[in-house]
Structures are given as C-alpha cells and as structure tokens.
C-alpha atoms as a PDB file:
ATOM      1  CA  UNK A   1      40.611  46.780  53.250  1.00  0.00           C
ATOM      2  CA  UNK A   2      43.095  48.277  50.809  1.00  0.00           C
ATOM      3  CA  UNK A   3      44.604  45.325  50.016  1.00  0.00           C
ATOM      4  CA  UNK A   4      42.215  43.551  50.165  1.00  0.00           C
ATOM      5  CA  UNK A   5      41.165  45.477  47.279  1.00  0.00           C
ATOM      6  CA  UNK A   6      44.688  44.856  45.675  1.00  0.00           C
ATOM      7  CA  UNK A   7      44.451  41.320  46.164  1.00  0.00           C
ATOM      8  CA  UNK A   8      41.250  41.079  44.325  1.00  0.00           C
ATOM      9  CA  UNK A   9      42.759  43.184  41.777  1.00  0.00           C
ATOM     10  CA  UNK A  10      45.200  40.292  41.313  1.00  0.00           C
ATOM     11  CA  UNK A  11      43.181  37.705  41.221  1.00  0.00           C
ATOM     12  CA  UNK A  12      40.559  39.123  38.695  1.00  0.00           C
ATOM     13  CA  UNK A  13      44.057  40.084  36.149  1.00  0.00           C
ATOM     14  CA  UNK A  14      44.903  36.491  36.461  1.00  0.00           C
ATOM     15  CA  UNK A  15      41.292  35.186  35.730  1.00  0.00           C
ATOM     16  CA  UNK A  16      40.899  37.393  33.104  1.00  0.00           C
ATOM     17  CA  UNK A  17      44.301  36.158  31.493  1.00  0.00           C
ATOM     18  CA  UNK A  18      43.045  32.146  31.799  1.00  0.00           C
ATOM     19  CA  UNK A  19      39.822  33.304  30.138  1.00  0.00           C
ATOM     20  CA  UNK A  20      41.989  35.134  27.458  1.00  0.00           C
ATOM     21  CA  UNK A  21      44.220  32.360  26.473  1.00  0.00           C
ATOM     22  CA  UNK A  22      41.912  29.446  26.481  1.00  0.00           C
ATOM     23  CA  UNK A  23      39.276  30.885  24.572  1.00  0.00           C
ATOM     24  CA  UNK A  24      42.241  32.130  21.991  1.00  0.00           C
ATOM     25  CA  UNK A  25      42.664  28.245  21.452  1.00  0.00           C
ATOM     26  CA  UNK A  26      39.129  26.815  21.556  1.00  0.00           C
ATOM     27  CA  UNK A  27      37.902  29.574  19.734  1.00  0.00           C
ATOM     28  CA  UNK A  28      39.950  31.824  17.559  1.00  0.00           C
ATOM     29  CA  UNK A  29      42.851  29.989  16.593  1.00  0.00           C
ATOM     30  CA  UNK A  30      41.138  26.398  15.317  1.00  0.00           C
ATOM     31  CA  UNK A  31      38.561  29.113  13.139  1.00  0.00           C
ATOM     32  CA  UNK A  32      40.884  31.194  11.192  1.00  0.00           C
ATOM     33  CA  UNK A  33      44.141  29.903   8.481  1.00  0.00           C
ATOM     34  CA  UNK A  34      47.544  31.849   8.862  1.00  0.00           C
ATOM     35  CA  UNK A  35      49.624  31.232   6.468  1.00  0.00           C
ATOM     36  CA  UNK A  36      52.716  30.122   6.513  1.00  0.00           C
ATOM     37  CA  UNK A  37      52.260  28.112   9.346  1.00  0.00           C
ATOM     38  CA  UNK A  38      55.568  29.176  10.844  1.00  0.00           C
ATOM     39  CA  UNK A  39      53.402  32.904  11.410  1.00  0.00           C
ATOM     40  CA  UNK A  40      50.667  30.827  13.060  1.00  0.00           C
ATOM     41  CA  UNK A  41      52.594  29.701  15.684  1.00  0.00           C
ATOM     42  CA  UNK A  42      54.308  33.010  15.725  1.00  0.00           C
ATOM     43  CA  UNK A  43      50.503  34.913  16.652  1.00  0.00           C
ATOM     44  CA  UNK A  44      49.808  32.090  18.743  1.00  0.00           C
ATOM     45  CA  UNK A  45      52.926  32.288  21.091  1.00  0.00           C
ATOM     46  CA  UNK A  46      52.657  36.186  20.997  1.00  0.00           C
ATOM     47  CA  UNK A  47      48.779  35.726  21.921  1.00  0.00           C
ATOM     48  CA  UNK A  48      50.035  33.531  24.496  1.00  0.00           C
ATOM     49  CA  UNK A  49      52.721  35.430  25.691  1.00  0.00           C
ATOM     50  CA  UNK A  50      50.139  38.457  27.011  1.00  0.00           C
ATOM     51  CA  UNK A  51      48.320  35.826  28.485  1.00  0.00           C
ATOM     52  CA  UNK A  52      51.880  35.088  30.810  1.00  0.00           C
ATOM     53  CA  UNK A  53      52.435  38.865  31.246  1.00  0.00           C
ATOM     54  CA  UNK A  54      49.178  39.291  32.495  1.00  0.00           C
ATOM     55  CA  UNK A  55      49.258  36.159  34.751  1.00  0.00           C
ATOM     56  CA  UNK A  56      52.397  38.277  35.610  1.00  0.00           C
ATOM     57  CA  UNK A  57      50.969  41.190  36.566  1.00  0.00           C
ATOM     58  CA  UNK A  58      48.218  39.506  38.193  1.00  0.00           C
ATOM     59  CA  UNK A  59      50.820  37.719  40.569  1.00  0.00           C
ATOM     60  CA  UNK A  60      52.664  41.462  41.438  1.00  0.00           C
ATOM     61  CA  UNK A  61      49.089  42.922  42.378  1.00  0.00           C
ATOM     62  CA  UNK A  62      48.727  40.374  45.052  1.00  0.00           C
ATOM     63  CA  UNK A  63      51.778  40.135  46.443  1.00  0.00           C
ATOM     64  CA  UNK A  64      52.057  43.728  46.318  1.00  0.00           C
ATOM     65  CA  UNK A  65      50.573  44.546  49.869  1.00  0.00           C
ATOM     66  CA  UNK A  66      52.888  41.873  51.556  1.00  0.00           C
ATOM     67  CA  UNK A  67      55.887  44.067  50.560  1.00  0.00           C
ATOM     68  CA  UNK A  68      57.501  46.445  53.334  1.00  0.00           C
ATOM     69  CA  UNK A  69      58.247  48.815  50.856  1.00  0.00           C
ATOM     70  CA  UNK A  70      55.682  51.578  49.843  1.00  0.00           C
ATOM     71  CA  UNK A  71      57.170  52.701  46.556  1.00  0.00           C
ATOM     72  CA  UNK A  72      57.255  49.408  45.857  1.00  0.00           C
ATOM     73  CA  UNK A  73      53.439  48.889  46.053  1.00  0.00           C
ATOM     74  CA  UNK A  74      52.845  52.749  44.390  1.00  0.00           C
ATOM     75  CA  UNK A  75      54.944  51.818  41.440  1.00  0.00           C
ATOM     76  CA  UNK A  76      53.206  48.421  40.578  1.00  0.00           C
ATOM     77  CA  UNK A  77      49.944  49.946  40.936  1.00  0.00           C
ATOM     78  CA  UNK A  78      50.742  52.796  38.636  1.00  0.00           C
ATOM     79  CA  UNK A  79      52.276  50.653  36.555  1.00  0.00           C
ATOM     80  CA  UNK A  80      50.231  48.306  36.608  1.00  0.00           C
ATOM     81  CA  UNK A  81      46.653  50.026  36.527  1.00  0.00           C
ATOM     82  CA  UNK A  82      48.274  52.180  33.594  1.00  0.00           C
ATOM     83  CA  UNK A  83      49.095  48.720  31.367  1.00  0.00           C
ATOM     84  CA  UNK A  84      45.431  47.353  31.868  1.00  0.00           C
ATOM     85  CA  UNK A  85      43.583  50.828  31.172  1.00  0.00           C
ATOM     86  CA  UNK A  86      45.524  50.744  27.658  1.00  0.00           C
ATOM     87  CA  UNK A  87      44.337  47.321  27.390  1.00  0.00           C
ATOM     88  CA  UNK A  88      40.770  47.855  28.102  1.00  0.00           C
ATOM     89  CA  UNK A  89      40.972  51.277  26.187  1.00  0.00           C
ATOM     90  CA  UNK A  90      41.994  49.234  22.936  1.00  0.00           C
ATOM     91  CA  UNK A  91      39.874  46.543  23.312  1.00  0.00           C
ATOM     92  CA  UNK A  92      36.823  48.595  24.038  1.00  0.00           C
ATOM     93  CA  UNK A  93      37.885  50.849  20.803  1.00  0.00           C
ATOM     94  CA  UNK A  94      38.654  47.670  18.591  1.00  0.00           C
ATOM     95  CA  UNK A  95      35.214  45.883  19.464  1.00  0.00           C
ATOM     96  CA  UNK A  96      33.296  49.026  19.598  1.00  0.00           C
ATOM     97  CA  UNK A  97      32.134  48.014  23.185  1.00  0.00           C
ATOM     98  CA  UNK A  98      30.904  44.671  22.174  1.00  0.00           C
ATOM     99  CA  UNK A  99      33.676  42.453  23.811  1.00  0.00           C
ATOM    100  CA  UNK A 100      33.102  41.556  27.802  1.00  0.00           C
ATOM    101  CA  UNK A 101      37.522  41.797  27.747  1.00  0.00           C
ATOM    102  CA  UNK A 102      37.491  45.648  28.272  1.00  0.00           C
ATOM    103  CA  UNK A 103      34.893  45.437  31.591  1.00  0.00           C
ATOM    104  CA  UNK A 104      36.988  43.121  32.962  1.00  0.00           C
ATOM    105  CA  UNK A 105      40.366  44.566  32.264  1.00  0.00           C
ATOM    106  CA  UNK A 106      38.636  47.730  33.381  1.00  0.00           C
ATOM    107  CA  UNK A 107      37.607  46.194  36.829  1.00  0.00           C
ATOM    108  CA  UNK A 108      41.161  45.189  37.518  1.00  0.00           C
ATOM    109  CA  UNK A 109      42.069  49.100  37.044  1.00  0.00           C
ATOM    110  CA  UNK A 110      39.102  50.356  39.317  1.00  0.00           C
ATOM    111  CA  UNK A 111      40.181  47.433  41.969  1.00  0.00           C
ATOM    112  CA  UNK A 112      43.986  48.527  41.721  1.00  0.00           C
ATOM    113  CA  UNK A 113      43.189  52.141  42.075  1.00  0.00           C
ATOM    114  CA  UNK A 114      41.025  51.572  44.859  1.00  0.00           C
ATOM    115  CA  UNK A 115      43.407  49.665  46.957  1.00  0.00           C
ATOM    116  CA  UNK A 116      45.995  51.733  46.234  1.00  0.00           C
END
C-alpha cells in the first residue's frame, strides 16, 4: 500500500507540473509585456524549467519503490516531500490561499509522507 501511496505521489507531482506549465502559456505569459524581450524568454524558460524539475521529481517518486535500496527511497522522499512543502508554503503565502497550486503541491507531500 506504501507505494502505492508513493506512486500516486508521483503521478499527482507530474500532473500538477503539466497543469503548471500550460496554463503559464495560455494564460500568464500571452497577458503580461516583459521587456526586453530577451528577459521574456528568459522568465519563460525559467518558468518552464520548474515545470521539468517537477516532472523530474514526479518521475523519482514513482520509481522510487522499484529500487532495492532503502536509503535510496528515504532520501527521495525527504528530499523530495521537503522541495514541494517549500513550494506549497510559498505559493500559499504569495496568493494568500487563493491559488488551487499550494493544495495540490501539498497533496503530493501528504502522499509522499504517507508512503514513505
């Protein structure tokens, strides 16, 4: 059941990673000007590049119960679970609550912990 747990864990980061970079371009990026445009593709690749990391991360949480090694699965848990609770701690703080992105990054952590 544990990893099942961890599995789901995965598969919810790497949802939650295809929901954050297409809706950064359909909705923020064609709404807002940065200027020079060399800095708007900068914050776009660097918005993108999370998205990868957490498709990453995602990716490690699932595969993590097929490994034969025990510290292996403890560290990307910790890791892991650690990296998304900042997440969800700063978007909850930065939207005041009012952004779905911190109950979902959240759910990840309470689905990692839980199968660890």
């Amino acid at each position: 059941m544990r990893d099942l747990l961890l599995q789901c864990s995965g598969l919810v980061a790497v949802v939650v990673a295809l929901i954050h970079g297409v809706l950064g371009e359909v909705k923020i990026f064609p709404r807002v000007t940065i200027e020079p445009a060399r800095s708007r593709t900068l914050i776009r690749l660097v918005w993108q590049a999370s998205t990868v990391a957490w498709i990453g991360c995602g990716v490690l949480l699932i595969a993590a119960p097929s490994m034969a090694s025990e510290p292996a699965r403890h560290w990307i848990v910790v890791t892991l679970a650690c990296v998304f609770a900042f997440g969800a701690l700063g978007n909850a703080l930065a939207t005041r609550g009012k952004h779905f992105g911190w109950i979902a990054l959240t759910a990840v952590v309470a689905l990692a912990v839980a199968g660890y």
